[in-house]
PDB file of N, CA and C in Angstrom:
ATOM      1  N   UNK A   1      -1.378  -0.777 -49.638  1.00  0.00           N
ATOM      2  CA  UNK A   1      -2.288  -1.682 -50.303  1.00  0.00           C
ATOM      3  C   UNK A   1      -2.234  -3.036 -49.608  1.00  0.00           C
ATOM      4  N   UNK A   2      -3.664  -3.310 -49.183  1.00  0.00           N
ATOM      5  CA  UNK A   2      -3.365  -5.041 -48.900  1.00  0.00           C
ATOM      6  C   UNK A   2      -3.332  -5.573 -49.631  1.00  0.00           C
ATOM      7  N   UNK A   3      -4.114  -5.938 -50.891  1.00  0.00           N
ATOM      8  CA  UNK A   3      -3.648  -6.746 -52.138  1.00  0.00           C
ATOM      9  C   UNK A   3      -4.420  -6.295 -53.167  1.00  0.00           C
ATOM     10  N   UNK A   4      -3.168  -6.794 -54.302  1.00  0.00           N
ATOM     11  CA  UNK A   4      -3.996  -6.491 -55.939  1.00  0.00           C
ATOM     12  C   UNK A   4      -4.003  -7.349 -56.412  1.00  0.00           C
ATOM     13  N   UNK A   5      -5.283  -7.367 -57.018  1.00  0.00           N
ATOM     14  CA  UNK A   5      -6.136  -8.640 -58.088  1.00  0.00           C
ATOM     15  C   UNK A   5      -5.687  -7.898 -59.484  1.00  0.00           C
ATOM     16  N   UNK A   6      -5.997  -8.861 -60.624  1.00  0.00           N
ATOM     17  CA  UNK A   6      -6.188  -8.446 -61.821  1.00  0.00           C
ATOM     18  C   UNK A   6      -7.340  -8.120 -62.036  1.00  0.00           C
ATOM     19  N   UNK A   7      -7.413  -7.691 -62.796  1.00  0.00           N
ATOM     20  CA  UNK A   7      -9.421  -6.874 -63.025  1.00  0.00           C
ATOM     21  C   UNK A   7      -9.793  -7.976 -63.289  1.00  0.00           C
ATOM     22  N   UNK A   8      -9.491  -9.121 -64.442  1.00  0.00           N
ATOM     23  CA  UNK A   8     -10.083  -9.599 -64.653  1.00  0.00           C
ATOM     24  C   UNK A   8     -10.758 -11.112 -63.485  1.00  0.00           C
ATOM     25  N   UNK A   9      -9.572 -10.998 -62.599  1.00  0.00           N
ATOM     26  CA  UNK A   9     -10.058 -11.965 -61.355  1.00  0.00           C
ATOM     27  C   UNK A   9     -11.138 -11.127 -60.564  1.00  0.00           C
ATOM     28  N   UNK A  10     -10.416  -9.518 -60.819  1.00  0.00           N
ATOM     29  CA  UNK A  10     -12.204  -9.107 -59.630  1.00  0.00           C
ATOM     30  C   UNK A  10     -13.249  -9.843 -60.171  1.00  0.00           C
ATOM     31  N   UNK A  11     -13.392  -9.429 -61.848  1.00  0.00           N
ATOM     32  CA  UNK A  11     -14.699  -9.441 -62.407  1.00  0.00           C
ATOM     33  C   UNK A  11     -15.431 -10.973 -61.976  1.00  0.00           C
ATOM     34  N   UNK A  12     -14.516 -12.401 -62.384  1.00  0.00           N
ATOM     35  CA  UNK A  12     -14.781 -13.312 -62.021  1.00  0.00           C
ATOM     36  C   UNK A  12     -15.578 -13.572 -60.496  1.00  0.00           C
ATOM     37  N   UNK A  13     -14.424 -12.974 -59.766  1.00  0.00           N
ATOM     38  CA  UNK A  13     -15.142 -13.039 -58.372  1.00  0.00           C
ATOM     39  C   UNK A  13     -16.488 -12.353 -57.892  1.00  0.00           C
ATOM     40  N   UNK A  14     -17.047 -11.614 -58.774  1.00  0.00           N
ATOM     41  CA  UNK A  14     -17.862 -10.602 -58.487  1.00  0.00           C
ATOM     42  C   UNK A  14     -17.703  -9.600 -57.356  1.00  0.00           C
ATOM     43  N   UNK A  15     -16.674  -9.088 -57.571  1.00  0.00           N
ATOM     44  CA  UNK A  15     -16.527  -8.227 -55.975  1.00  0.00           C
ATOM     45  C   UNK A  15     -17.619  -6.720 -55.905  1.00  0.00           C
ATOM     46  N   UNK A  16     -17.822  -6.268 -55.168  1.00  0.00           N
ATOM     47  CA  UNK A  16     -18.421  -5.115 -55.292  1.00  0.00           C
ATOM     48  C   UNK A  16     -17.295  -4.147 -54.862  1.00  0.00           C
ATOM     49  N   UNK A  17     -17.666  -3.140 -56.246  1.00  0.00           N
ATOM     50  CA  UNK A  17     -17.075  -2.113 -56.135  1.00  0.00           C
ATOM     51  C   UNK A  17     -17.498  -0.905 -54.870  1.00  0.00           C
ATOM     52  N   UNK A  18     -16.452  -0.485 -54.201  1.00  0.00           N
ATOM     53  CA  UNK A  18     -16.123   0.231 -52.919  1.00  0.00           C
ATOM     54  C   UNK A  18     -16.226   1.932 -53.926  1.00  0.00           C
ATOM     55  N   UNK A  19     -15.008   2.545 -54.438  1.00  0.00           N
ATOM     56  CA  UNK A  19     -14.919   3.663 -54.606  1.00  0.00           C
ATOM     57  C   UNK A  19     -14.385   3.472 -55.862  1.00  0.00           C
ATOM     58  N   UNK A  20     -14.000   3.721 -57.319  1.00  0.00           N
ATOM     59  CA  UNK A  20     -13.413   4.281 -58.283  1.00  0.00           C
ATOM     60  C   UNK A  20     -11.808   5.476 -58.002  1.00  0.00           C
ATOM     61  N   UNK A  21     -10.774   5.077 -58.528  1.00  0.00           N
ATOM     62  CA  UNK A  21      -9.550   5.909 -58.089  1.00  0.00           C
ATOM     63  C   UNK A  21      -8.191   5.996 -59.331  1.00  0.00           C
ATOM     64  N   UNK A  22      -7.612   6.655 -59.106  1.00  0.00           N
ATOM     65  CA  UNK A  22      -6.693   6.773 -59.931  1.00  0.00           C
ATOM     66  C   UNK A  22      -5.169   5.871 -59.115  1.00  0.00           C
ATOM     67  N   UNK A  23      -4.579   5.447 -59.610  1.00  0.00           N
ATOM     68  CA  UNK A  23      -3.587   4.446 -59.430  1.00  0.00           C
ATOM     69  C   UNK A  23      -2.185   5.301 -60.147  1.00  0.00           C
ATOM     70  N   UNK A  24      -1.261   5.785 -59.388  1.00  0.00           N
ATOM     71  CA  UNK A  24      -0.245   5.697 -59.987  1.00  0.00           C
ATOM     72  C   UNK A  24       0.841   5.061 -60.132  1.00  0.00           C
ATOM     73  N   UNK A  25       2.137   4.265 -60.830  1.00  0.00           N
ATOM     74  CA  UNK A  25       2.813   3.811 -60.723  1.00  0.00           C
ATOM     75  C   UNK A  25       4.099   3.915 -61.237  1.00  0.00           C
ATOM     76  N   UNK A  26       5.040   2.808 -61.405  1.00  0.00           N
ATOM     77  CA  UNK A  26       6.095   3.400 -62.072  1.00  0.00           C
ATOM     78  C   UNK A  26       5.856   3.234 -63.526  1.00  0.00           C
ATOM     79  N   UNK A  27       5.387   2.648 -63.853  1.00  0.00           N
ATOM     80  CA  UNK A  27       4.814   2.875 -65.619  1.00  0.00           C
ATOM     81  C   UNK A  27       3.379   3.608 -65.944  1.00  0.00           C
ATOM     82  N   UNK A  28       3.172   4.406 -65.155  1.00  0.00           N
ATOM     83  CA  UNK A  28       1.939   5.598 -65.416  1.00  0.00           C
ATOM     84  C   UNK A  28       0.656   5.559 -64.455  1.00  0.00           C
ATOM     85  N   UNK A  29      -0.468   6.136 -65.087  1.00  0.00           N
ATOM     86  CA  UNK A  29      -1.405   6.114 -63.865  1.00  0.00           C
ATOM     87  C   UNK A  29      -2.523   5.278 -64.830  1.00  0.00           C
ATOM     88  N   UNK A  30      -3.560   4.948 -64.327  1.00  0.00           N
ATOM     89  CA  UNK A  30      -4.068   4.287 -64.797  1.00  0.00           C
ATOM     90  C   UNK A  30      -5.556   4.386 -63.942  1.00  0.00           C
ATOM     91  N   UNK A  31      -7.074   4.343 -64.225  1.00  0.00           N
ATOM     92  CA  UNK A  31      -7.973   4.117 -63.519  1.00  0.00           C
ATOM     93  C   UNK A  31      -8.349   2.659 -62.973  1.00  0.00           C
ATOM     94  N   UNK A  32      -9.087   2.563 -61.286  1.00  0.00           N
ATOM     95  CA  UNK A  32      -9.442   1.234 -61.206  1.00  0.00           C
ATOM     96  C   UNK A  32     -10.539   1.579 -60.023  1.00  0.00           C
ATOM     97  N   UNK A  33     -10.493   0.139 -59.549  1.00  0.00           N
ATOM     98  CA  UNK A  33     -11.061   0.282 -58.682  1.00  0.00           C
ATOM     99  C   UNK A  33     -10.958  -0.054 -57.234  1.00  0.00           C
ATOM    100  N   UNK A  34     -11.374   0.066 -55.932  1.00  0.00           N
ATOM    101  CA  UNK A  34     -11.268  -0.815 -54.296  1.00  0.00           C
ATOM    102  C   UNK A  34     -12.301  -1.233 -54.481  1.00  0.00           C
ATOM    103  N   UNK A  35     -12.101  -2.698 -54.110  1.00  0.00           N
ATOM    104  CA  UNK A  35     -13.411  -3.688 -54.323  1.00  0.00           C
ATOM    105  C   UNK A  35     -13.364  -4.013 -52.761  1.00  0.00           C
ATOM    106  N   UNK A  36     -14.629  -4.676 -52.120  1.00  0.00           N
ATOM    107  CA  UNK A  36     -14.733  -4.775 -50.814  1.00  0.00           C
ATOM    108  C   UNK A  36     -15.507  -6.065 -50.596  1.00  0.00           C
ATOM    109  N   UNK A  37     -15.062  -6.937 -49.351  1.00  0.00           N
ATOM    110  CA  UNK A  37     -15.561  -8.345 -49.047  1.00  0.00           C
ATOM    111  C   UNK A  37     -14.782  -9.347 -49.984  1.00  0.00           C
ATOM    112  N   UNK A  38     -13.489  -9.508 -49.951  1.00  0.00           N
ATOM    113  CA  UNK A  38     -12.715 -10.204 -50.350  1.00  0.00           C
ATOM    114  C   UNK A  38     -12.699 -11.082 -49.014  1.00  0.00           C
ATOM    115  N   UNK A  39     -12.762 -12.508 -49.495  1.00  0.00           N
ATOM    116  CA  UNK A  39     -12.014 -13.926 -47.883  1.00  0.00           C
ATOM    117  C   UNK A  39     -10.849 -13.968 -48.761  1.00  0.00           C
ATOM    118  N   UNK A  40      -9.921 -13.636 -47.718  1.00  0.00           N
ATOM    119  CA  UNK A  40      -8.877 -14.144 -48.170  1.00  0.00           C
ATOM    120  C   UNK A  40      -8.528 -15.665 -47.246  1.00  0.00           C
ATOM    121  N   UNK A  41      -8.044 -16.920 -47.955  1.00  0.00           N
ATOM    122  CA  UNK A  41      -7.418 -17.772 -46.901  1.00  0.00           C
ATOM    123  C   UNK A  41      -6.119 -18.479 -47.775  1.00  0.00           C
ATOM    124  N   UNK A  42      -5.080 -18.347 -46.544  1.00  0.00           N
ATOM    125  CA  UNK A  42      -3.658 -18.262 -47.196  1.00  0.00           C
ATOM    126  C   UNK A  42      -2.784 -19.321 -45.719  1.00  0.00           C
ATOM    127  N   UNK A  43      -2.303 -20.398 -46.409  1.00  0.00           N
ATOM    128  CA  UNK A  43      -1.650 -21.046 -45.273  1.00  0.00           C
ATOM    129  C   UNK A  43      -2.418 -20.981 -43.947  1.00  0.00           C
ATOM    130  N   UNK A  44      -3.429 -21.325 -43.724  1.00  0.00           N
ATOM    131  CA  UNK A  44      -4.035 -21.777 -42.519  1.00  0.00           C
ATOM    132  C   UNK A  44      -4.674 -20.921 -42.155  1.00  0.00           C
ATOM    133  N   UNK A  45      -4.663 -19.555 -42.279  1.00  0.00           N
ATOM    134  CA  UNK A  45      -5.352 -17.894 -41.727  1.00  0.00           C
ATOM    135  C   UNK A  45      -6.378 -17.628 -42.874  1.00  0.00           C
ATOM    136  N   UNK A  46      -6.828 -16.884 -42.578  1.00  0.00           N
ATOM    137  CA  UNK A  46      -8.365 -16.241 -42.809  1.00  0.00           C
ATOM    138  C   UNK A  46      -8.285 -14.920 -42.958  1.00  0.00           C
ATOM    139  N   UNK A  47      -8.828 -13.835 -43.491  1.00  0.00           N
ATOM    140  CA  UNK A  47      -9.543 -12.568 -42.919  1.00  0.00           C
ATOM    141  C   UNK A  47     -10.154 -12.161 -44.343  1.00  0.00           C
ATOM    142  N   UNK A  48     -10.958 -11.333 -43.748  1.00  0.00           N
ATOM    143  CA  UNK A  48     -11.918 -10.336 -45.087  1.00  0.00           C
ATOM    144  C   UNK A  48     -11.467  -9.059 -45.264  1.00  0.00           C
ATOM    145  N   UNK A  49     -11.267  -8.596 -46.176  1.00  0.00           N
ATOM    146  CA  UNK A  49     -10.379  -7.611 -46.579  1.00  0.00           C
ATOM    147  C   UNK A  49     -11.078  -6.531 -48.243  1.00  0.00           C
ATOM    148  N   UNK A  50     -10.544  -5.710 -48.339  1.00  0.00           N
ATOM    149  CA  UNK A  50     -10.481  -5.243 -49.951  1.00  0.00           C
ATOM    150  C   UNK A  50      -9.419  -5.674 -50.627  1.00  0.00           C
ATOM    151  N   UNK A  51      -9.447  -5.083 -51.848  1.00  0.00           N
ATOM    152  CA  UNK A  51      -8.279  -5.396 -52.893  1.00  0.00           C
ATOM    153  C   UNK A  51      -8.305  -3.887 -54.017  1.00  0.00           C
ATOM    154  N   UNK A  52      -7.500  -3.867 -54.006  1.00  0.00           N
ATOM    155  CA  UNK A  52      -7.442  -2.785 -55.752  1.00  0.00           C
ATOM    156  C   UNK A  52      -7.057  -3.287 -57.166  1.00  0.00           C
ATOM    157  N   UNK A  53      -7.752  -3.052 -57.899  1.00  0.00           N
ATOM    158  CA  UNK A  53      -7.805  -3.642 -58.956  1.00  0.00           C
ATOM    159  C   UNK A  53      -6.536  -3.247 -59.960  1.00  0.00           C
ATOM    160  N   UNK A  54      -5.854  -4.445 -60.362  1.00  0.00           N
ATOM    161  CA  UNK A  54      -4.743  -3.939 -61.216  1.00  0.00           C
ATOM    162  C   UNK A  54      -5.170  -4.780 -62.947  1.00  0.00           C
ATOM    163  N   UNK A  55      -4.634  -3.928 -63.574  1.00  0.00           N
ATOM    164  CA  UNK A  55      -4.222  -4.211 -65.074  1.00  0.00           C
ATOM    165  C   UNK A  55      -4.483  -6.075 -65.065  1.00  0.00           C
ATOM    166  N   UNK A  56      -5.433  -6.304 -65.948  1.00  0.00           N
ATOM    167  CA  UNK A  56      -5.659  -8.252 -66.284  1.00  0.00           C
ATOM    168  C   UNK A  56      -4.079  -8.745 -67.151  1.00  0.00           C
ATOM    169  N   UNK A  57      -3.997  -9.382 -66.490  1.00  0.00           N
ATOM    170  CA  UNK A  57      -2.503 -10.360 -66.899  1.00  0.00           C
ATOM    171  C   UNK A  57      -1.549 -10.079 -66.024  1.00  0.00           C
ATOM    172  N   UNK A  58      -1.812  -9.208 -65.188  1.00  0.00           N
ATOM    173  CA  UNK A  58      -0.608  -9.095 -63.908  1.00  0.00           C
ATOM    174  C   UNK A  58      -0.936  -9.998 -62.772  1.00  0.00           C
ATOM    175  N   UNK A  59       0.661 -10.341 -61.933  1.00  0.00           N
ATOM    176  CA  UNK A  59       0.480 -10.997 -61.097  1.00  0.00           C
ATOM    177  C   UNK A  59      -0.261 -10.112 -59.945  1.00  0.00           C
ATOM    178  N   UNK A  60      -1.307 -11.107 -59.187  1.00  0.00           N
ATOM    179  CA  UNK A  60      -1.659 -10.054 -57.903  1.00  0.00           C
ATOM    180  C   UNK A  60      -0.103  -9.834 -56.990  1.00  0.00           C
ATOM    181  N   UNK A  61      -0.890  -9.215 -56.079  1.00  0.00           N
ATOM    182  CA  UNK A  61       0.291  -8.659 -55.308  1.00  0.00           C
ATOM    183  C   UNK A  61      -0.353  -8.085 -53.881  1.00  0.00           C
ATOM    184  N   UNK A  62       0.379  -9.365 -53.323  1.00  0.00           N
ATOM    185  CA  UNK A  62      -0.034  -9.274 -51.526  1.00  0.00           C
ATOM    186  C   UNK A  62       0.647  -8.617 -51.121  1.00  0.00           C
ATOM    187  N   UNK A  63       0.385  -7.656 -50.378  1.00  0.00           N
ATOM    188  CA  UNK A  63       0.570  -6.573 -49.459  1.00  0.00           C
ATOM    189  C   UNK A  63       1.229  -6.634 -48.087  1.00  0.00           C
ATOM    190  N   UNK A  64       1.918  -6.037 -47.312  1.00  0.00           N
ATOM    191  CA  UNK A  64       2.281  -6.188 -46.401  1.00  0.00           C
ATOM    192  C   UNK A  64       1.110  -6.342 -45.122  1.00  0.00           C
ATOM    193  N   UNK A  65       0.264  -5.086 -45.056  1.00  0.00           N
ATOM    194  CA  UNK A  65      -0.644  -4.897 -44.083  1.00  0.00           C
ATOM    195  C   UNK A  65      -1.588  -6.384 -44.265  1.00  0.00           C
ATOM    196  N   UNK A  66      -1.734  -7.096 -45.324  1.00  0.00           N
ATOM    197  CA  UNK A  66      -2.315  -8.470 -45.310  1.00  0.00           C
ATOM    198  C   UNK A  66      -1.769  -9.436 -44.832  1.00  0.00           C
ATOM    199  N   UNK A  67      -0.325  -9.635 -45.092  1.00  0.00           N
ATOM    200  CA  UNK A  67       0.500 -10.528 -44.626  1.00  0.00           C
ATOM    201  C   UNK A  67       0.426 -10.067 -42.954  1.00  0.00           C
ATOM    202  N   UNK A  68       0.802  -8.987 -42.182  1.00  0.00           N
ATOM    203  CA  UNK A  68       0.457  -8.711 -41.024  1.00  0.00           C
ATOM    204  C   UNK A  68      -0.710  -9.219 -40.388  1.00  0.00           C
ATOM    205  N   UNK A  69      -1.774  -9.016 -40.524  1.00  0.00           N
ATOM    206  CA  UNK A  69      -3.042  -9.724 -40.264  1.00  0.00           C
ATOM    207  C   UNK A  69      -3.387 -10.902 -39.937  1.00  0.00           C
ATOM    208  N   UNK A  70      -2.738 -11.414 -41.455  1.00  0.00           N
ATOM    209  CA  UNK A  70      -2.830 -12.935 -41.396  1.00  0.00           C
ATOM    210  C   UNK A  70      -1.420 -13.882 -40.382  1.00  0.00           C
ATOM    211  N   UNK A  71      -0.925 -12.841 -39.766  1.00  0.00           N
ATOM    212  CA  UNK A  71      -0.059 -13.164 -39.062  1.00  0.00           C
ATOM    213  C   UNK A  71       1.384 -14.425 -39.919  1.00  0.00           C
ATOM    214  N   UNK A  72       1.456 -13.471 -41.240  1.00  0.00           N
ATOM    215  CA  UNK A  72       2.735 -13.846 -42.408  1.00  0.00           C
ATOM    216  C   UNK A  72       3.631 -13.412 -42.471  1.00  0.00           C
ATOM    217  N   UNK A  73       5.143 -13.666 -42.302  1.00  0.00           N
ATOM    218  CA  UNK A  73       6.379 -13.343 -42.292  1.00  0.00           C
ATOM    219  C   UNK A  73       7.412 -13.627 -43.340  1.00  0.00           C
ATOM    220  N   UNK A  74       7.300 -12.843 -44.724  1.00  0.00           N
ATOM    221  CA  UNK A  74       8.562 -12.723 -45.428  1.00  0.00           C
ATOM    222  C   UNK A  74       9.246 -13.145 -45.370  1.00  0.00           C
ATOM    223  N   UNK A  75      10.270 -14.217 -45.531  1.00  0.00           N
ATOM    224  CA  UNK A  75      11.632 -14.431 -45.172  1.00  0.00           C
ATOM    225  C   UNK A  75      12.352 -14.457 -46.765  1.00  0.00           C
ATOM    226  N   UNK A  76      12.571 -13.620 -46.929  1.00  0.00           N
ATOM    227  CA  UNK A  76      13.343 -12.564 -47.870  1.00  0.00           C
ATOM    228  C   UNK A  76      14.826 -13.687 -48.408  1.00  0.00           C
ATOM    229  N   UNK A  77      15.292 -13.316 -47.277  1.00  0.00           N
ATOM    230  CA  UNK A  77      16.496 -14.903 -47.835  1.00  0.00           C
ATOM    231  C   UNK A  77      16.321 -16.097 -48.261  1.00  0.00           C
ATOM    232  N   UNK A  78      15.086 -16.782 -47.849  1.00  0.00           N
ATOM    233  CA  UNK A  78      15.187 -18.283 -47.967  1.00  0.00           C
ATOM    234  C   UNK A  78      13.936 -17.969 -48.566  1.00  0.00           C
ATOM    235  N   UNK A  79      13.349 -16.906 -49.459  1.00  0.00           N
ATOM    236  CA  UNK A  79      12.311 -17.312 -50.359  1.00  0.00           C
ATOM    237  C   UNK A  79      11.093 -18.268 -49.822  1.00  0.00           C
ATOM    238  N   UNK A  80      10.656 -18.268 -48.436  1.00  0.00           N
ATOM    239  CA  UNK A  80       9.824 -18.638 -47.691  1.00  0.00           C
ATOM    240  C   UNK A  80       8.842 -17.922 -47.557  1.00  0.00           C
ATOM    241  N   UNK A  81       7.451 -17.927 -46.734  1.00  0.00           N
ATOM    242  CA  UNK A  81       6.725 -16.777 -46.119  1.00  0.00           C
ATOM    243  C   UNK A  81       6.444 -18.257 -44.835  1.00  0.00           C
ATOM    244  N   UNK A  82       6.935 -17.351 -43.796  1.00  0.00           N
ATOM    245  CA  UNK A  82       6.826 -17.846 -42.595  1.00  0.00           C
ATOM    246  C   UNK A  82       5.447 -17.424 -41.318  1.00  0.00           C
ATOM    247  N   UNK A  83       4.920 -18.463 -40.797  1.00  0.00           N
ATOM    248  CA  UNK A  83       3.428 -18.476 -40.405  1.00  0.00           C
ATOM    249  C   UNK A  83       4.013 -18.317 -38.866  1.00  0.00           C
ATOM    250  N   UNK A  84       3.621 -17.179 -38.132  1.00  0.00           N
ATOM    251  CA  UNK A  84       3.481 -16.786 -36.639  1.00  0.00           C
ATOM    252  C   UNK A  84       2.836 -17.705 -35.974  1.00  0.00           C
ATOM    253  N   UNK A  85       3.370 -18.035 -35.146  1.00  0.00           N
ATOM    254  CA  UNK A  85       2.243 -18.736 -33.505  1.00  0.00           C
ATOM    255  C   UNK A  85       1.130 -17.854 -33.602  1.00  0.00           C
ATOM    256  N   UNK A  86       0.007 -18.782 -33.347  1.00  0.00           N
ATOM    257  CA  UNK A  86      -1.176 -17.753 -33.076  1.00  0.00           C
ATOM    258  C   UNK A  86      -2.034 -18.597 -31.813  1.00  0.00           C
ATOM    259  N   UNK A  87      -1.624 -19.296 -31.163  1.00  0.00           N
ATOM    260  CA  UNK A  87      -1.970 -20.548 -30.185  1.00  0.00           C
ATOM    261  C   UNK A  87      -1.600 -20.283 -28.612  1.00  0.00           C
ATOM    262  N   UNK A  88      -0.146 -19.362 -28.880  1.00  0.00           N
ATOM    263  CA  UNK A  88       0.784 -19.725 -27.470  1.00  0.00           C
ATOM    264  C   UNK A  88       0.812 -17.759 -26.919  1.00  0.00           C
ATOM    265  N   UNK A  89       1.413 -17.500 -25.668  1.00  0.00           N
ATOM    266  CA  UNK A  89       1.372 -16.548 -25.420  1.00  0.00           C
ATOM    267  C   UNK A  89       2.567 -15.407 -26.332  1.00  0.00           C
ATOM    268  N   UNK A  90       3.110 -16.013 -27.406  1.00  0.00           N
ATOM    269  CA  UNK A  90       4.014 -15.506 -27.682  1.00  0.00           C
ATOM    270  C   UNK A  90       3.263 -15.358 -29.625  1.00  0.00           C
ATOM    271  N   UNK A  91       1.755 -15.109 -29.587  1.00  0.00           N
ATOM    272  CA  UNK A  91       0.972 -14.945 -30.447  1.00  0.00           C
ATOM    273  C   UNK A  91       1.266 -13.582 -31.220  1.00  0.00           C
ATOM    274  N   UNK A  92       1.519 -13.713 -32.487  1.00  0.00           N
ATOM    275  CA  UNK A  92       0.846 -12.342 -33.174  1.00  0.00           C
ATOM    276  C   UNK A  92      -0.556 -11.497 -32.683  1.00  0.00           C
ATOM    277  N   UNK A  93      -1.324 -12.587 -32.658  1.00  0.00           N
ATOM    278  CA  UNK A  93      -2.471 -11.541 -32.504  1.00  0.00           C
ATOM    279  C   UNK A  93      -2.440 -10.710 -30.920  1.00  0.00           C
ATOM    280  N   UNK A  94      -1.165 -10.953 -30.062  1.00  0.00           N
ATOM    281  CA  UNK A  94      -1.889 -10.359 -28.949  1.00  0.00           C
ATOM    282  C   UNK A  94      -0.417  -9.297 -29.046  1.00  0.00           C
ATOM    283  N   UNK A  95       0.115  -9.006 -30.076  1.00  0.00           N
ATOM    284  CA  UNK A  95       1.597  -8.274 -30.543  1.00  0.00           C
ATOM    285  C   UNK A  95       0.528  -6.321 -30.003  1.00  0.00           C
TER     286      UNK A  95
END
């Protein structure tokens, strides 16, 4: 997953619905949806993306393959998310 919205932020945003799917998790399955033409912009990066729709009152939840993209790095210890060179030859995007 690249990221989950709450339904009720899709609805706000007006996203258009992609496909209808079943979601399973560790507290059950649940129906939703992949919404498509999301901008995402996060610390200085950009890209257009989908999202899957989760349960309204949950936190979203950014995805790894998004954070990749946007050339974002986890740093797990120091509770950071750390931003890649994207300028110099030692760029994410040319990884």
């Amino acid at each position: 997953m690249r990221l989950g919205l709450p339904q009720d932020v899709v609805a706000e945003l007006g996203l258009p619905l992609r496909e209808r799917i079943v979601m399973r998790t560790a507290s059950g399955e649940f129906e939703t949806g992949i919404y498509e033409d999301l901008e995402v912009r996060l610390l200085g990066r950009h890209t257009v993306t989908e999202c899957v729709g989760i349960p309204s009152g949950k936190q979203p939840v950014l995805g790894w393959l998004l954070c990749e993209s946007l050339g974002l790095v986890p740093d797990l210890e120091g509770h950071v998310v750390r931003v890649l060179p994207d300028d110099t030859s030692e760029s994410y995007l040319r990884a």
